[in-house]
Each structure stands twice: as structure tokens, then as C-alpha cells.
Protein backbone atom coordinates (compact mmCIF):
# COMPACT_ATOMS: atom_id res chain seq x y z
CA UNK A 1 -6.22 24.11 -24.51
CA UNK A 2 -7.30 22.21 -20.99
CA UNK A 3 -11.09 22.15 -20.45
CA UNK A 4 -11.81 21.68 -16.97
CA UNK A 5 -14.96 19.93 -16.71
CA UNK A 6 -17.37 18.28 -13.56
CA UNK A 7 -17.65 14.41 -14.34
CA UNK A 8 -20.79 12.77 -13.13
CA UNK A 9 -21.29 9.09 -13.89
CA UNK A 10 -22.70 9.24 -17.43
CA UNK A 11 -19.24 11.85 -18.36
CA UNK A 12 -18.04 9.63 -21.26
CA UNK A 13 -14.96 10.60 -19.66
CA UNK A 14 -15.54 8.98 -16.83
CA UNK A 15 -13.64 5.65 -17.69
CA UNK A 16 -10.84 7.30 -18.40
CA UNK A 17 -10.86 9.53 -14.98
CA UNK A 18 -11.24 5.97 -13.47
CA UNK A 19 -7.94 4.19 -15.13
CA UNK A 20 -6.17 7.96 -14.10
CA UNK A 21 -7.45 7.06 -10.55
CA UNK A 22 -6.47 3.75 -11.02
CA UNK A 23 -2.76 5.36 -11.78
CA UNK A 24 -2.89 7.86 -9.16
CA UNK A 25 -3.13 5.02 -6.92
CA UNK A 26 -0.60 2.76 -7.80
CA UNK A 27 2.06 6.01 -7.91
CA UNK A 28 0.85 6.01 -3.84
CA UNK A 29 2.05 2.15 -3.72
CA UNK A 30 -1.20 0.55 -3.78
CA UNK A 31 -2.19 -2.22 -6.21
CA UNK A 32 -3.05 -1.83 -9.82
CA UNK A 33 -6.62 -3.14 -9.61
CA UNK A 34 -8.71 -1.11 -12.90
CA UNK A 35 -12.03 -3.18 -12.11
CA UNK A 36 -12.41 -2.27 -8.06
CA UNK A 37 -11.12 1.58 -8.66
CA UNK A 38 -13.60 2.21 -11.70
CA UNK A 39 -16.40 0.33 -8.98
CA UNK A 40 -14.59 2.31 -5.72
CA UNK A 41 -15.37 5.85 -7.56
CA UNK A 42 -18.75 5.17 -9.30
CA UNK A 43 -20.46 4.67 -5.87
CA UNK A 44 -18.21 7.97 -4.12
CA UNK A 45 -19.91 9.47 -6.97
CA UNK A 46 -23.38 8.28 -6.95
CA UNK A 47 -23.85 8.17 -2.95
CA UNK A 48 -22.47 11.79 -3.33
CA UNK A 49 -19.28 10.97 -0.74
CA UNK A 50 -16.99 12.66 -3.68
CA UNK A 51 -17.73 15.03 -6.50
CA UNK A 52 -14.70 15.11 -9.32
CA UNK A 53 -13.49 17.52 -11.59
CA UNK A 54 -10.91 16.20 -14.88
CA UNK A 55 -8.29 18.29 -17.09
CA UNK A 56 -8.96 17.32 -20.50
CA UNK A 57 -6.85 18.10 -23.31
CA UNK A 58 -7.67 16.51 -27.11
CA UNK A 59 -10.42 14.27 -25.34
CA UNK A 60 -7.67 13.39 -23.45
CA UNK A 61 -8.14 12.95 -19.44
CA UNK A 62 -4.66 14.30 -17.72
CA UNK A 63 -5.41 15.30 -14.63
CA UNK A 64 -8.38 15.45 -11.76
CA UNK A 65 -9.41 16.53 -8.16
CA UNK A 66 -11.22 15.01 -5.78
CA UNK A 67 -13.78 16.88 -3.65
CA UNK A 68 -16.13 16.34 -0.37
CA UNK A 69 -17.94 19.00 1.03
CA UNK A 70 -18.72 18.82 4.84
CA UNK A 71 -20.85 20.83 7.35
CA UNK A 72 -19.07 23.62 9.32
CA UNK A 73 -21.02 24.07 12.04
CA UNK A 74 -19.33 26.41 13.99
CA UNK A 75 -19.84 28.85 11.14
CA UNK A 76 -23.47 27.56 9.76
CA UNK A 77 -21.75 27.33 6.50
CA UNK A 78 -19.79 24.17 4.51
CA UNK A 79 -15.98 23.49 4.86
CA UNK A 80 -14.60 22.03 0.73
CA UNK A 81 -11.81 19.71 1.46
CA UNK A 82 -9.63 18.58 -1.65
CA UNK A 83 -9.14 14.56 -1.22
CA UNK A 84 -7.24 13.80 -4.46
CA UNK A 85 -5.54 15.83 -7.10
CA UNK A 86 -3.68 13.99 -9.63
CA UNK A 87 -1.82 15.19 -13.23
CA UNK A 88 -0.59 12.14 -15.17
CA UNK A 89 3.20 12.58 -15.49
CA UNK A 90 3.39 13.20 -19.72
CA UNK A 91 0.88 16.54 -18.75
CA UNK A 92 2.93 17.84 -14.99
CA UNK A 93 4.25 21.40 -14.91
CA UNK A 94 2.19 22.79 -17.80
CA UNK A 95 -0.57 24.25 -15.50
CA UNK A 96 -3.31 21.84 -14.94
CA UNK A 97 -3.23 21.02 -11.28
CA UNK A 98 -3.06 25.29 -10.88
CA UNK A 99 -6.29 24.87 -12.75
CA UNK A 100 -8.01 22.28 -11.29
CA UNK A 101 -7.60 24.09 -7.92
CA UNK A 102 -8.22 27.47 -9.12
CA UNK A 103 -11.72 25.31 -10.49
CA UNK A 104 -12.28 24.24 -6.80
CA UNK A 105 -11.86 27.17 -5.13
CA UNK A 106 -14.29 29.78 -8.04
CA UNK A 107 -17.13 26.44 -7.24
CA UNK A 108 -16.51 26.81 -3.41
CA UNK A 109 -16.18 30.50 -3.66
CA UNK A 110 -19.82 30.92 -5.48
CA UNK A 111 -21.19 28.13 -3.01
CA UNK A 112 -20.36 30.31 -0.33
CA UNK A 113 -18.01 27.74 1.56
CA UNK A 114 -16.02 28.77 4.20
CA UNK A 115 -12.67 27.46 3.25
CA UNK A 116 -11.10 24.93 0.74
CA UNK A 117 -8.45 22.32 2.94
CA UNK A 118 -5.86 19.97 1.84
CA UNK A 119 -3.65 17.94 3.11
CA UNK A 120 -0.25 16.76 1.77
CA UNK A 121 3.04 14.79 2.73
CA UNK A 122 5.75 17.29 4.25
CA UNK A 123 8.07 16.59 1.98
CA UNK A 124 6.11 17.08 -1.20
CA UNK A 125 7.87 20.29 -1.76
CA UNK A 126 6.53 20.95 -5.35
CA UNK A 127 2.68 20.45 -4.10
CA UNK A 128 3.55 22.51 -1.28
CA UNK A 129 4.95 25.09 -3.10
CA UNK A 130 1.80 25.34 -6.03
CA UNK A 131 -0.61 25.28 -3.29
CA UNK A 132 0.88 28.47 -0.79
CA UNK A 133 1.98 30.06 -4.53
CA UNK A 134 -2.15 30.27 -5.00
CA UNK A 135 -2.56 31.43 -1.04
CA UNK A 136 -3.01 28.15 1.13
CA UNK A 137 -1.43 28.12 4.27
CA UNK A 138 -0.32 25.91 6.95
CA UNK A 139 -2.79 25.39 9.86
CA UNK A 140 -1.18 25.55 13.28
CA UNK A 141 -2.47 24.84 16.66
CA UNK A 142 -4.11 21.71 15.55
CA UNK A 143 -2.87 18.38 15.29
CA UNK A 144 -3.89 15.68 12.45
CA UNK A 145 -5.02 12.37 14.65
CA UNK A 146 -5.91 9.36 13.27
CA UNK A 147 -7.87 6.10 13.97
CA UNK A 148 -7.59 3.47 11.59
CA UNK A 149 -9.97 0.80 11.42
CA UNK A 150 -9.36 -2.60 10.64
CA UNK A 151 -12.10 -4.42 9.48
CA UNK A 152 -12.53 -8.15 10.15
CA UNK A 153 -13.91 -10.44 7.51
CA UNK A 154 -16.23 -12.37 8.87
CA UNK A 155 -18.15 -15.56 7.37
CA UNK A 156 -21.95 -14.94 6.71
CA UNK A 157 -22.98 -18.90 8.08
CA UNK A 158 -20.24 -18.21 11.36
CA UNK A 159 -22.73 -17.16 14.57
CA UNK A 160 -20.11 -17.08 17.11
CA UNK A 161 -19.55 -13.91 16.69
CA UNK A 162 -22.57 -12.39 16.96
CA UNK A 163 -23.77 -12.57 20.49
């Protein structure tokens, strides 16, 4: 049986949700680094940026989602916007993303949000098809736009660049 439960920091499964994270990222090509994940999602967690939901099975962790819930001010209401939703690959196609969304959208539902948004790769057919199977649907008539900022590491003693 999977438990879907809300982890807040003191979860004692939040170390494992952490090395899952940890795995979800290096599947998306970026570094292994345990240490600066586990750090990474403790403060999205405690400054409130994120809130995080895991699948456990047999105190196992196997899958989570990642949420942030933003104003939506045209509506006076709150817009739920899944970030991250990740099944370890032993525990895929046995239900447990289904209900980590389906967990998402009862929470938004009874917090009276708006809407629940995603966003995935075009190509991801098997996402694609598990989220319109539960009723998400493409937007059209607006376009994703980006601006990425590069941040410059500066030394504390240098001056010159502070005029």
C-alpha cells in the first residue's frame, strides 16, 4: 500500500525525499551533489518557496511532488503549480505519480485554488499522457518566455564593483 504523506522538515522521511531529489536531479543531467540538494530543499521548505508531498511504501520513499502556490490576481484566488514530480524507477507504472497528483489536486481543490499547472518536455509522451488521462490540458495562446540569470561571483574584499 502507498501512503501519500506532506513532509515538513522534522518528516523522518525527509532525508530520504532529499537523496530521491538528489536522484531526480541527476536523471535531468545535473550533478550528483547529496549535501547541497538535502541543504537546496530544507530552506524551499522552511522559507515556504516549496511544500512537498512523498509516496511511501514499507517506510520506503519512491516517489514525490513538488508544489508552490502563487497569487492569482486576476481571479482574487491562488494559482498551485506542480514544480517537480519524481517516481524512482524500481516503483514507475504501478500508480504513484497518478497519486501524488490526484493528492495535489483534492489539497488545491479544498484550498479553493483556481487551477493546478505543470509544465513538461514535449516529448515526454508518458508524462503527457498520465497528466491529460487525469484532465490537464494544453494551454494555448500563451507562450513560455524565459530570462535566465547569470549570477556573477564576486569577491567580498573587491570594491570595484560597487560604485
Amino acid at each position: 500500500m502507498t501512503t501519500i504523506v506532506p513532509i515538513a522538515l522534522a518528516h523522518p522521511a525527509f532525508d530520504q525525499v532529499a537523496a530521491l531529489f538528489d536522484d531526480y536531479r541527476a536523471h535531468y543531467g545535473q550533478p550528483s551533489t547529496p549535501g547541497l540538494t538535502r541543504s537546496w530543499l530544507h530552506d524551499q521548505i522552511a522559507q515556504h518557496r516549496i511544500s512537498v508531498a512523498a509516496a511511501i511504501r514499507a517506510d520506503q520513499v519512491c516517489g514525490f511532488i513538488t508544489v508552490t502556490i502563487t497569487p492569482a490576481s486576476l481571479m482574487l484566488g491562488t494559482a498551485w503549480s506542480i514544480r517537480d514530480l519524481y517516481v524512482a524507477p524500481l516503483h514507475r507504472r504501478s500508480g504513484i505519480a497518478n497519486a501524488l497528483l490526484q493528492h495535489v489536486i483534492r489539497d488545491a481543490r479544498a484550498a479553493g485554488a483556481h487551477r493546478v499547472s505543470l509544465q513538461t518536455e514535449t516529448d515526454n509522451i508518458p508524462a503527457l499522457t498520465l497528466y491529460t488521462d487525469i484532465g490537464f490540458q494544453p494551454v494555448t495562446g500563451l507562450e513560455l518566455l524565459n530570462l535566465t540569470l547569470v549570477s556573477i561571483r564576486q569577491d567580498p574584499g573587491d570594491t570595484e564593483g560597487c560604485r
